[in-house]
N, C-alpha and C. Protein backbone atom coordinates (compact mmCIF):
# COMPACT_ATOMS: atom_id res chain seq x y z
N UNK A 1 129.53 81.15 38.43
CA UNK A 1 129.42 82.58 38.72
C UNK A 1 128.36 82.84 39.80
N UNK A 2 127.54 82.30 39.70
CA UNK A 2 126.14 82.08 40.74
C UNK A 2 126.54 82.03 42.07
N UNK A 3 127.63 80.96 42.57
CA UNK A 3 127.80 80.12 43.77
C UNK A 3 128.73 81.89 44.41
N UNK A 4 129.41 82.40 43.30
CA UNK A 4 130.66 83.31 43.89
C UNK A 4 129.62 84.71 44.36
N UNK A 5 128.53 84.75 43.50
CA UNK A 5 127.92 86.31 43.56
C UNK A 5 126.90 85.57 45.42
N UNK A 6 126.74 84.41 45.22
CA UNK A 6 125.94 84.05 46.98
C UNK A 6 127.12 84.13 47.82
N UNK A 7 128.33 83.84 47.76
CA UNK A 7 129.59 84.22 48.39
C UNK A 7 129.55 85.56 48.85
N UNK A 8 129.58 86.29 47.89
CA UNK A 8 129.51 88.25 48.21
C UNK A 8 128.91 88.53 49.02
N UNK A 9 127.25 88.34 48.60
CA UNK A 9 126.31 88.71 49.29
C UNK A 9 126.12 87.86 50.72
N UNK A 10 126.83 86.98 51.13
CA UNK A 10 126.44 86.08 52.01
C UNK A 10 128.03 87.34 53.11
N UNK A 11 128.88 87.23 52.50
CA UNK A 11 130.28 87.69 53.49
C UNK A 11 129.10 89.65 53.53
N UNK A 12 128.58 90.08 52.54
CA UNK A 12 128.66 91.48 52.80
C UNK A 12 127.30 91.47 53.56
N UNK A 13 126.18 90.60 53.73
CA UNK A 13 125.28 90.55 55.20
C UNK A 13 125.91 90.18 55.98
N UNK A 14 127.37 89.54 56.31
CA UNK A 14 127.32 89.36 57.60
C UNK A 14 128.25 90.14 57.98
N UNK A 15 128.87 90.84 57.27
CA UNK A 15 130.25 92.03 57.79
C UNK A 15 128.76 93.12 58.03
N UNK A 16 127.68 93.36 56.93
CA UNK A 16 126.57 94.45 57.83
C UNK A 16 125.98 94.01 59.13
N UNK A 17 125.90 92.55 59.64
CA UNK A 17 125.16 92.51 60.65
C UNK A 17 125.88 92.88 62.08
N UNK A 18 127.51 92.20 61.57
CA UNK A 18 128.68 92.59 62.30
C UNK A 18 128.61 93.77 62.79
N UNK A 19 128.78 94.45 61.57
CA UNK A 19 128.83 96.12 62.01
C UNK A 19 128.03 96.56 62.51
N UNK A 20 126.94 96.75 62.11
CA UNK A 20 125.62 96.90 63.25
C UNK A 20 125.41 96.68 64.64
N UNK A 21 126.04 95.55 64.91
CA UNK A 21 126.11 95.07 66.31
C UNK A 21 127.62 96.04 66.91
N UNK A 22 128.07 95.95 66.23
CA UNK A 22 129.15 96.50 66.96
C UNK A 22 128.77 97.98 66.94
N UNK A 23 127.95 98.64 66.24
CA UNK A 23 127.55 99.60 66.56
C UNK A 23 126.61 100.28 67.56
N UNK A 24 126.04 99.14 67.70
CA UNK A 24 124.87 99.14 68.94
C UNK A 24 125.53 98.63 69.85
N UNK A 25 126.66 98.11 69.97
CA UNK A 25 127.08 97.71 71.45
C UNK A 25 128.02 99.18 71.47
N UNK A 26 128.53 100.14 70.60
CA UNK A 26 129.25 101.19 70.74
C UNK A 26 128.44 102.11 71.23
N UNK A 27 127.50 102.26 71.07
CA UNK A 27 126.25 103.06 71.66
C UNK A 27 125.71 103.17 72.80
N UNK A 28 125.83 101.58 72.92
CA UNK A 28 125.13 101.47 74.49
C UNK A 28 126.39 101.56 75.63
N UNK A 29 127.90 101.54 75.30
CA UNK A 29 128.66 101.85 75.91
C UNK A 29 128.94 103.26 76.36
N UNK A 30 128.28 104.28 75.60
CA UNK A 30 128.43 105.63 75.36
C UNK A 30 127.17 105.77 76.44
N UNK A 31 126.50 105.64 75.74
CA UNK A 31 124.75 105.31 77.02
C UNK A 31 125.09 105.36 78.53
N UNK A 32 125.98 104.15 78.73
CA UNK A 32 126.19 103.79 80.20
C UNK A 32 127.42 104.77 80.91
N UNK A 33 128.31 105.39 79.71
CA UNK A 33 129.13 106.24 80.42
C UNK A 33 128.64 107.56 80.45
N UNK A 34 127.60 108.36 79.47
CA UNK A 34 126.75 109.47 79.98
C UNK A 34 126.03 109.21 81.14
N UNK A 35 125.47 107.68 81.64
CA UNK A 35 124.43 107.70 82.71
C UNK A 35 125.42 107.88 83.88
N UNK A 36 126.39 107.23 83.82
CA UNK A 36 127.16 107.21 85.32
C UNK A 36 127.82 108.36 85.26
N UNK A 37 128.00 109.19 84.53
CA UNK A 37 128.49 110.57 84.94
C UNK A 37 127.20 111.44 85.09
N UNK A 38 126.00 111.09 84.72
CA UNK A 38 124.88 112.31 85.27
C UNK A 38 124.11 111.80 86.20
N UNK A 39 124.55 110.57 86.98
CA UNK A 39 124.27 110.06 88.46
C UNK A 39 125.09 110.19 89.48
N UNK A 40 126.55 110.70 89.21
CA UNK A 40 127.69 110.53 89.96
C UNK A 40 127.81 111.80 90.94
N UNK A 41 128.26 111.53 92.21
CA UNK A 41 128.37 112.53 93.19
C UNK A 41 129.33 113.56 92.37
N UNK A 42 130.50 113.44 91.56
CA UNK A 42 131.33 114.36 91.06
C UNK A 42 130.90 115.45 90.35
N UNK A 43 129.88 115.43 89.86
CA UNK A 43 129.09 115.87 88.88
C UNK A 43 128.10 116.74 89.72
N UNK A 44 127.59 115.94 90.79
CA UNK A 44 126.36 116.48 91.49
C UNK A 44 127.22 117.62 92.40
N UNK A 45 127.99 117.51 93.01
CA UNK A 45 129.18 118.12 94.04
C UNK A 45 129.37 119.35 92.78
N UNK A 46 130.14 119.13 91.80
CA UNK A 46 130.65 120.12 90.64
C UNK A 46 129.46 121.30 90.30
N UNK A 47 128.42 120.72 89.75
CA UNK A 47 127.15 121.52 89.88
C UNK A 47 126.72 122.56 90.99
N UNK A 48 126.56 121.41 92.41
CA UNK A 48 126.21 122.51 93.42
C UNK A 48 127.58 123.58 93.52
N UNK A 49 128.79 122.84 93.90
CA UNK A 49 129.79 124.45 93.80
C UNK A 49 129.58 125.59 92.94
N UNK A 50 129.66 125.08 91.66
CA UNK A 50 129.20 126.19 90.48
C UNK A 50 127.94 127.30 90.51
N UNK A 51 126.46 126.27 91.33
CA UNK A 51 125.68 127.27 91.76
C UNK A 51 126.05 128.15 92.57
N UNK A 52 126.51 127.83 93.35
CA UNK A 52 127.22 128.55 95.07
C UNK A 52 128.07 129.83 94.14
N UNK A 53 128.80 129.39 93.41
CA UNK A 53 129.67 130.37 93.15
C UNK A 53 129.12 131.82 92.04
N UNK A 54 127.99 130.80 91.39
CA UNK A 54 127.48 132.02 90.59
C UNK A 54 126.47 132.78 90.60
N UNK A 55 125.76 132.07 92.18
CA UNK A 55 124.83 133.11 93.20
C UNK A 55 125.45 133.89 93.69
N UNK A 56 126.58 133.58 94.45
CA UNK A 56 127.60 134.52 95.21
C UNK A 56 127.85 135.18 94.34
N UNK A 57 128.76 135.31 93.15
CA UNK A 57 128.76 136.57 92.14
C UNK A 57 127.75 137.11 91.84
N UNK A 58 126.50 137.05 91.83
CA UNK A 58 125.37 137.58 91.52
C UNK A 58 125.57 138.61 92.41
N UNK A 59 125.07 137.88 93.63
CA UNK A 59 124.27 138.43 94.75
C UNK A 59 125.56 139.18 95.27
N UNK A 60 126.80 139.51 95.06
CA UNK A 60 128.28 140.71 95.46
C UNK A 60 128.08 141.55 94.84
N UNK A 61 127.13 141.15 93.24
CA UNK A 61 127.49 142.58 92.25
C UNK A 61 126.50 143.60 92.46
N UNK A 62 125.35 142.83 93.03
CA UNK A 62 124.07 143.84 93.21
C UNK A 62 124.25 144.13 94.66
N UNK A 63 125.28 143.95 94.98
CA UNK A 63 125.34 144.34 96.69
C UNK A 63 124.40 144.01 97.64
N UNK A 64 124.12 142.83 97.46
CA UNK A 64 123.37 142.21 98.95
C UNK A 64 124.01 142.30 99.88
N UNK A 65 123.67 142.45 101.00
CA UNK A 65 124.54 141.56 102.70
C UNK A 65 125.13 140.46 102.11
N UNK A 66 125.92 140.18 102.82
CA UNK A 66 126.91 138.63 102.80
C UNK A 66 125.99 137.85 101.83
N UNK A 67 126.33 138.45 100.50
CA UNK A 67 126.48 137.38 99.29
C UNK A 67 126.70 135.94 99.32
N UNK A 68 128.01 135.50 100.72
CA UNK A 68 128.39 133.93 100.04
C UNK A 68 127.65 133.18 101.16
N UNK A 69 126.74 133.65 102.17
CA UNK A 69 126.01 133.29 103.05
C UNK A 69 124.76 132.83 102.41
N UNK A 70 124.53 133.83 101.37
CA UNK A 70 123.12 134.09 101.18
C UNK A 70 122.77 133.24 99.98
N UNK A 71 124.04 132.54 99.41
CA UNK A 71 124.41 131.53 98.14
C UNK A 71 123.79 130.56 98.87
N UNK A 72 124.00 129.81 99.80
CA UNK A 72 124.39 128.02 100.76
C UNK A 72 122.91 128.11 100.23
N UNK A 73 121.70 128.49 100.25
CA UNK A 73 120.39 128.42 100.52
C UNK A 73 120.16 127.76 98.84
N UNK A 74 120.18 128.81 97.95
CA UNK A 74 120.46 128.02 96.38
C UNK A 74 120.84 127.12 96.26
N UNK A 75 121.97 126.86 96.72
CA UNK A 75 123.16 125.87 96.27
C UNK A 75 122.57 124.32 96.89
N UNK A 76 122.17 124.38 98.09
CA UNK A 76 121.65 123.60 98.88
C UNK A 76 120.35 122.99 98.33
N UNK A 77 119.59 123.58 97.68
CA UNK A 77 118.39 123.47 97.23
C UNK A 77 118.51 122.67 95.84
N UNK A 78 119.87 123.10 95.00
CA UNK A 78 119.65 122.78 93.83
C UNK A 78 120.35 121.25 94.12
N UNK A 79 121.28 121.29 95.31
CA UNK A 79 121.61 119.32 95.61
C UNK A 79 120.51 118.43 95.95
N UNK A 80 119.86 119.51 96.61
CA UNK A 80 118.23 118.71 97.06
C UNK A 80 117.25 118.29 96.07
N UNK A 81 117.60 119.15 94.38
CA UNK A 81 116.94 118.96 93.79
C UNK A 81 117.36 117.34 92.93
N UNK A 82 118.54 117.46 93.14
CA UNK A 82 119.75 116.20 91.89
C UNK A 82 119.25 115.23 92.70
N UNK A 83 119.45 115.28 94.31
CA UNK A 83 118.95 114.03 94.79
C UNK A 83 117.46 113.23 94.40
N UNK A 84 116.70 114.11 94.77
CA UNK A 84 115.51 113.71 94.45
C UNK A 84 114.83 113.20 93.24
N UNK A 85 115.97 113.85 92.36
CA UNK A 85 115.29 113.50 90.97
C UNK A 85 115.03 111.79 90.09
N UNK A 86 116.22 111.08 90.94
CA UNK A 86 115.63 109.79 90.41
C UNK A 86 114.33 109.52 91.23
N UNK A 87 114.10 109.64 92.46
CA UNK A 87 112.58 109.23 93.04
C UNK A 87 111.64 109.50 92.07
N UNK A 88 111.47 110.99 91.04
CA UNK A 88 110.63 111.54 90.27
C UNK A 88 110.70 110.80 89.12
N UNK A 89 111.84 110.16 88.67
CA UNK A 89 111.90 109.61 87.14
C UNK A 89 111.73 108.59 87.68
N UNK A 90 111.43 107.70 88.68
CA UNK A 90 110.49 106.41 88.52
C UNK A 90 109.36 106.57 88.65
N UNK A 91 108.52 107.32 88.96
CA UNK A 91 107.70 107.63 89.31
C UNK A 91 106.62 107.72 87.67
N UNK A 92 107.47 108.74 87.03
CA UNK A 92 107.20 109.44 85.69
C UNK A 92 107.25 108.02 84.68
N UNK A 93 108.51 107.42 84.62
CA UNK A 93 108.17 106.34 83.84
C UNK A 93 107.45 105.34 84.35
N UNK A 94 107.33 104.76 85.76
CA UNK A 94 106.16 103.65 85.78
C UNK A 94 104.28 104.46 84.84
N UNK A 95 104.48 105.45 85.11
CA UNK A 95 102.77 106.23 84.16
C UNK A 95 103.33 106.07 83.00
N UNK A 96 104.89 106.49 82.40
CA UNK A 96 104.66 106.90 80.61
C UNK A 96 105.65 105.95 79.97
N UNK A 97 106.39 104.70 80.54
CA UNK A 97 106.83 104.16 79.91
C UNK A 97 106.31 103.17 78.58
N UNK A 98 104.98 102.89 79.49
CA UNK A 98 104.36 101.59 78.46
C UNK A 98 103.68 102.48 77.44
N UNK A 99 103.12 103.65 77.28
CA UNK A 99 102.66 104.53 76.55
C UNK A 99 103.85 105.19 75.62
N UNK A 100 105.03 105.59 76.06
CA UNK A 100 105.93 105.76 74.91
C UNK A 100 106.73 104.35 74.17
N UNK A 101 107.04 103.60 74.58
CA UNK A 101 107.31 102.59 73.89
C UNK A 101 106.09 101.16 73.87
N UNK A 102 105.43 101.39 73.94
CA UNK A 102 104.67 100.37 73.68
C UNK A 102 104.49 100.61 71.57
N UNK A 103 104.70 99.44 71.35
CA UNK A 103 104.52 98.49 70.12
C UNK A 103 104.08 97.17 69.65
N UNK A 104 103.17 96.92 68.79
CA UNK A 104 103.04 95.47 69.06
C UNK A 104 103.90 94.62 69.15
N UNK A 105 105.24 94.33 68.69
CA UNK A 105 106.72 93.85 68.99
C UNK A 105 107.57 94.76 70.37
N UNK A 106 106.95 95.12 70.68
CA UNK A 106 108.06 95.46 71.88
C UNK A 106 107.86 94.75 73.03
N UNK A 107 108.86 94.84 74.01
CA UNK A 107 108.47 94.08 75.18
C UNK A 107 108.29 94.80 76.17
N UNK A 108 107.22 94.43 76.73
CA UNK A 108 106.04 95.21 77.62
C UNK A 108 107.31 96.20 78.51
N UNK A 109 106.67 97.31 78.37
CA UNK A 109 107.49 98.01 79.37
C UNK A 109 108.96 98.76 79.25
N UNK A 110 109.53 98.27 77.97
CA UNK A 110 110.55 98.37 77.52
C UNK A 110 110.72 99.19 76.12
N UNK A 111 111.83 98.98 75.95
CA UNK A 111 111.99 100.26 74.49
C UNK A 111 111.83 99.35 73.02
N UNK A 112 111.78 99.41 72.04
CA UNK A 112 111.18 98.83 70.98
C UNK A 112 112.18 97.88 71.17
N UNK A 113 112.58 96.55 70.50
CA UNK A 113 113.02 95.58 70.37
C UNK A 113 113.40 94.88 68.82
N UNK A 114 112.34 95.58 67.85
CA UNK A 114 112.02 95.10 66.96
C UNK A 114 112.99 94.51 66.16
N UNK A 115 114.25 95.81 66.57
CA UNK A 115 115.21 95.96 65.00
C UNK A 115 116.46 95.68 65.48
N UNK A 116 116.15 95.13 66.84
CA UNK A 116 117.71 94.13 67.61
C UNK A 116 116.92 92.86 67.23
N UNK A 117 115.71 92.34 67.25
CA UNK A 117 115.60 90.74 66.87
C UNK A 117 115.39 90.60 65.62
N UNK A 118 115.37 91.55 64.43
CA UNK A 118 115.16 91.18 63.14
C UNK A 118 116.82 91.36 62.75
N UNK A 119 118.06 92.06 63.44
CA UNK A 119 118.89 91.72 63.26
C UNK A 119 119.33 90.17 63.76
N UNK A 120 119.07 90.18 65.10
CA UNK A 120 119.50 88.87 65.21
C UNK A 120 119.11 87.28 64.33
N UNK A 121 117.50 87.99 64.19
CA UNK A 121 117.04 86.44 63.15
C UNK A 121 117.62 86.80 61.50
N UNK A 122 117.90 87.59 61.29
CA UNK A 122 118.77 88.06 60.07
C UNK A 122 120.28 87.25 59.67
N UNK A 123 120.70 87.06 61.33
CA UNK A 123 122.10 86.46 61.37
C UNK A 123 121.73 85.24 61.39
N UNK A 124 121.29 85.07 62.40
CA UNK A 124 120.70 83.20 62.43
C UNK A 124 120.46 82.74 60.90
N UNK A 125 119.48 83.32 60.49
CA UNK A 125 119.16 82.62 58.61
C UNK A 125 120.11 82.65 57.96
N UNK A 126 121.36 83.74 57.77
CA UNK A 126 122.67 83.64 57.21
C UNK A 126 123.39 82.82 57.66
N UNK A 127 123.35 82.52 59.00
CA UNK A 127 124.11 81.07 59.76
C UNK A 127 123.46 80.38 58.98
N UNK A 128 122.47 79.95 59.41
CA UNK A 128 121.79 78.56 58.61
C UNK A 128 121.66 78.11 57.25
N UNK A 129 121.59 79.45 56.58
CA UNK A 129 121.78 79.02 55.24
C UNK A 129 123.09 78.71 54.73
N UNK A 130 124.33 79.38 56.16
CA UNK A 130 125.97 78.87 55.47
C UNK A 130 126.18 77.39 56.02
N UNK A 131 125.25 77.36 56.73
CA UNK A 131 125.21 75.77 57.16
C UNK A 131 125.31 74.71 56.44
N UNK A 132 123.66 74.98 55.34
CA UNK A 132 123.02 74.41 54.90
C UNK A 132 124.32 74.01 53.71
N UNK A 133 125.07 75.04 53.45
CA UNK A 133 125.86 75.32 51.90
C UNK A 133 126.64 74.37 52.10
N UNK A 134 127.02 74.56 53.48
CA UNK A 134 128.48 73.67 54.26
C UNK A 134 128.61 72.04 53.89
N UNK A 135 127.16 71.72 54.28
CA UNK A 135 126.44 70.15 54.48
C UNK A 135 126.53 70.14 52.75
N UNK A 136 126.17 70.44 52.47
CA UNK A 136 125.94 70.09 50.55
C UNK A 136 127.07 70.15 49.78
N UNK A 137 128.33 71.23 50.62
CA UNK A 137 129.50 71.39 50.07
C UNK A 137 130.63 69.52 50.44
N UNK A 138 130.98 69.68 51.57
CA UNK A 138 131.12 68.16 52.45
C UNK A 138 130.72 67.01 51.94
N UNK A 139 129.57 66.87 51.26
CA UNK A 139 128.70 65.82 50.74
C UNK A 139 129.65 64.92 50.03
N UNK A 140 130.30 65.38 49.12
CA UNK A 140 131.31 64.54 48.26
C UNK A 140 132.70 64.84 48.62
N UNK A 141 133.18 65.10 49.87
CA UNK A 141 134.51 65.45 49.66
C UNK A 141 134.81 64.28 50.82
N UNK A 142 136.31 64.18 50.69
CA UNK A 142 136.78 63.51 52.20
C UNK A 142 137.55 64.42 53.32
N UNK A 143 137.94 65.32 52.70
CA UNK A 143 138.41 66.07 53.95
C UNK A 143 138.06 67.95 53.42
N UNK A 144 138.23 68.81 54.24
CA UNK A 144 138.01 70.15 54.29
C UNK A 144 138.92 70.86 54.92
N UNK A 145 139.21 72.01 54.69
CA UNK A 145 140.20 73.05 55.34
C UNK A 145 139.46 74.22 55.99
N UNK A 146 139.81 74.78 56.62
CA UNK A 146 139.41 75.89 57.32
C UNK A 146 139.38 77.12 55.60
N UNK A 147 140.01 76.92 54.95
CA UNK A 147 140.73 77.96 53.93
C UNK A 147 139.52 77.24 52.82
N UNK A 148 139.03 76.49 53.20
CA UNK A 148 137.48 75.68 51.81
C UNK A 148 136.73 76.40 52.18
N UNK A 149 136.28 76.64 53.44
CA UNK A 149 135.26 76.85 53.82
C UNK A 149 134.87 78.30 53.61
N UNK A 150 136.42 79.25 54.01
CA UNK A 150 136.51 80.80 53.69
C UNK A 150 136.20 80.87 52.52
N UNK A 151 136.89 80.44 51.58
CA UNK A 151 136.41 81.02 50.29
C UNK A 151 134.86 80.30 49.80
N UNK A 152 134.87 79.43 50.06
CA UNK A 152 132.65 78.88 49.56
C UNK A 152 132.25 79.95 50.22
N UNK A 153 132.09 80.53 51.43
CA UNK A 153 131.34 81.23 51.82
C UNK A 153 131.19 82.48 52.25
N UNK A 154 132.59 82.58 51.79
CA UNK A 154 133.31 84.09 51.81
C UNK A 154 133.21 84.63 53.25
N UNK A 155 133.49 84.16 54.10
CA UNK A 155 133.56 84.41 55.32
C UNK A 155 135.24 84.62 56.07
N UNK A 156 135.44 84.97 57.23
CA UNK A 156 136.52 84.98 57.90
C UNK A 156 136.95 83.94 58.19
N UNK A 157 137.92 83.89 59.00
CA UNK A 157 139.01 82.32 59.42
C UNK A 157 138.26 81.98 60.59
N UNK A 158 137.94 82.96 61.41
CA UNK A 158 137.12 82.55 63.11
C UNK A 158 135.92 82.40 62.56
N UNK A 159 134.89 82.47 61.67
CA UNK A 159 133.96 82.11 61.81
C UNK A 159 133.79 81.06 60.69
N UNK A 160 134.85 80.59 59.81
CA UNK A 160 134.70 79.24 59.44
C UNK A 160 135.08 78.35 60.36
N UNK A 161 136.13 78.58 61.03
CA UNK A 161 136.09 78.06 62.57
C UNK A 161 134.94 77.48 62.98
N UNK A 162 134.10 78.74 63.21
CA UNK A 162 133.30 78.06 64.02
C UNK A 162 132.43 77.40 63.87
N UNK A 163 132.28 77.45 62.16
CA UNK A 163 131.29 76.82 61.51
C UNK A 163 131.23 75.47 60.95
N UNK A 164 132.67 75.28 61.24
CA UNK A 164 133.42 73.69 61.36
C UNK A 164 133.53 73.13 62.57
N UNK A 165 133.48 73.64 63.27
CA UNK A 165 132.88 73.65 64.93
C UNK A 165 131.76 72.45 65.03
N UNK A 166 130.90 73.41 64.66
CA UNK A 166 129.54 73.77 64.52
C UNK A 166 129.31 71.85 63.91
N UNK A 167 129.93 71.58 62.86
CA UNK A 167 129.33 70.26 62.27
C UNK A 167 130.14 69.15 62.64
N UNK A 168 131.36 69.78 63.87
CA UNK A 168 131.93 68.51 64.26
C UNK A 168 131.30 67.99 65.43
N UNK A 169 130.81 68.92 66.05
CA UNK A 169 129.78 68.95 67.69
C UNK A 169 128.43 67.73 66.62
N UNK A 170 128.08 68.28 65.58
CA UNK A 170 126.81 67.24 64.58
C UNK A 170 127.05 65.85 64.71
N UNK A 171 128.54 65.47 64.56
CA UNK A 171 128.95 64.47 64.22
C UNK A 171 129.71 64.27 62.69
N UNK A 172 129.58 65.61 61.97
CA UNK A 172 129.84 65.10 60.38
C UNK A 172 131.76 65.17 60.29
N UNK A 173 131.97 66.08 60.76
CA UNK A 173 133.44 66.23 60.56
C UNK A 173 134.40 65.84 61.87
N UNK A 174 135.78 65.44 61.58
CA UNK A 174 136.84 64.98 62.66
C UNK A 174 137.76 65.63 62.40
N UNK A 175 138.06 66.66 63.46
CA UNK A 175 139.34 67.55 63.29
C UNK A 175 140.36 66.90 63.56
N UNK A 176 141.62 66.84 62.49
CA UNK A 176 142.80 65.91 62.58
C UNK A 176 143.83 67.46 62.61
N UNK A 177 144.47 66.99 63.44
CA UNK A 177 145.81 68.31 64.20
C UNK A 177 144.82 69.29 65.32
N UNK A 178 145.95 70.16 65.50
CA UNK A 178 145.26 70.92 66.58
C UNK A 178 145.53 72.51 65.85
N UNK A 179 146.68 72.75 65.69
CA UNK A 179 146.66 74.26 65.10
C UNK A 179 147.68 74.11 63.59
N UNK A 180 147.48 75.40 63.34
CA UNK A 180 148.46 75.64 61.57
C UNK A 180 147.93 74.97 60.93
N UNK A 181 148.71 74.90 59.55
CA UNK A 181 148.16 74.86 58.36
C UNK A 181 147.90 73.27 58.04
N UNK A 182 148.42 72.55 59.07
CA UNK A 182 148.31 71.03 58.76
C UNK A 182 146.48 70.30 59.84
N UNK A 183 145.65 71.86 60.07
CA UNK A 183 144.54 70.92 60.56
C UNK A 183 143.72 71.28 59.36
N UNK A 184 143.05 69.80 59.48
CA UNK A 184 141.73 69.69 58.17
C UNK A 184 140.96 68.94 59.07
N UNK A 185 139.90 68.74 58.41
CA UNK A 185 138.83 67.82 58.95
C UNK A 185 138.30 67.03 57.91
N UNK A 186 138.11 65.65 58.58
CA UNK A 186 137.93 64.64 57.70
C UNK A 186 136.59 64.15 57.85
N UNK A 187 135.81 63.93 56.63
CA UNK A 187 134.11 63.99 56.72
C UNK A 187 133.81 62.36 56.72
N UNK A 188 132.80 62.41 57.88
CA UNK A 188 132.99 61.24 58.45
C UNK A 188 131.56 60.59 57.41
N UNK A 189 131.84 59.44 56.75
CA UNK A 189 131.23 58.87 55.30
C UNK A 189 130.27 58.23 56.35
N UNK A 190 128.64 58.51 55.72
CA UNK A 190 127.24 57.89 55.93
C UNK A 190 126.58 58.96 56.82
N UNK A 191 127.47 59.86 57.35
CA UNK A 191 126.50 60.45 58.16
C UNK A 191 125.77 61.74 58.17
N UNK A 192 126.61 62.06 56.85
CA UNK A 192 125.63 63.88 55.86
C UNK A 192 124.69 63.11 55.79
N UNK A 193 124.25 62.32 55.06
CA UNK A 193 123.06 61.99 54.46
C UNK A 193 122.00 61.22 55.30
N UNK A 194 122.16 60.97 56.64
CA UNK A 194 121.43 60.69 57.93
C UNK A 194 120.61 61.71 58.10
């Protein structure tokens, strides 16, 4: 009952670390498509028209002289402003970057780090400890399946894969076939215990 409840908990940290990552790479995809649309001429062009157009309605309703003349000057000013503004945000973060993210775990200059490398060493120790299970499991057997390995460690098909991979690159196992249900690997005797 022991070996099945480290099974659970071993497949349900790594479907959380999974998810996590895939959540932070969903994020930072979202990240990079807000940045390139609030750097993009389409945007900057879209903006200045919109000023132009809603000075000019201003300045028709209160009856200025030539309203859409008297827009270009706004409109012009506020492109002058979009341009300029990355010169100002390097400027602003070389003074306040290391002061807002500075942490003793962060990396100099940069945004915290902490809780992308305690995920990553989170995964690594769950690797290693399905490693470790792998080598002790192998110990007495002569051959293994991709379908042994899923259920000891309650993991997926690609990442017992790779985790049979993983100990044939060692030297311990010899993959006999190439695909379907007829590849196993055969544990090569004297050399777990090296």
């Amino acid at each position: 009952m022991r070996s099945h409840e480290l099974r659970l908990a071993g497949r349900n940290n790594m479907e959380n670390l999974e998810q996590k990552i895939q959540q932070i790479e969903e994020r930072n995809r979202k990240v990079q498509a807000d940045k390139a649309w609030e750097t993009s001429w389409t945007r900057r062009l879209l903006l200045t028209a919109f000023t132009y157009l809603a000075i000019g309605v201003y300045l028709w309703a209160i009856e200025v002289k030539r309203p859409w003349f008297n827009a270009i000057v706004p409109a012009v000013a506020f492109m002058l402003s979009t341009l300029t503004m990355p010169f100002f945000k390097k400027l602003w973060l070389r003074k306040n970057v290391k002061i807002l993210y500075h942490t003793p775990n962060s990396v100099e200059g940069g945004p915290p780090q902490e809780k992308i490398y305690g995920l990553i060493e989170e995964k690594e120790g769950v690797k290693k400890e399905n490693l470790r299970r792998l080598r002790d499991f192998i110990r007495d057997k002569d051959r293994v399946t991709n379908n042994d390995i899923e259920k000891l460690l309650g993991v997926s098909n690609a990442t017992a894969e790779r985790y049979l991979n993983e100990l044939e690159k060692e030297g311990l196992l010899e993959q006999v076939g190439q695909i379907g249900q007829g590849v196993h690997y055969v544990v090569k005797s004297g050399k777990i215990d090296e």
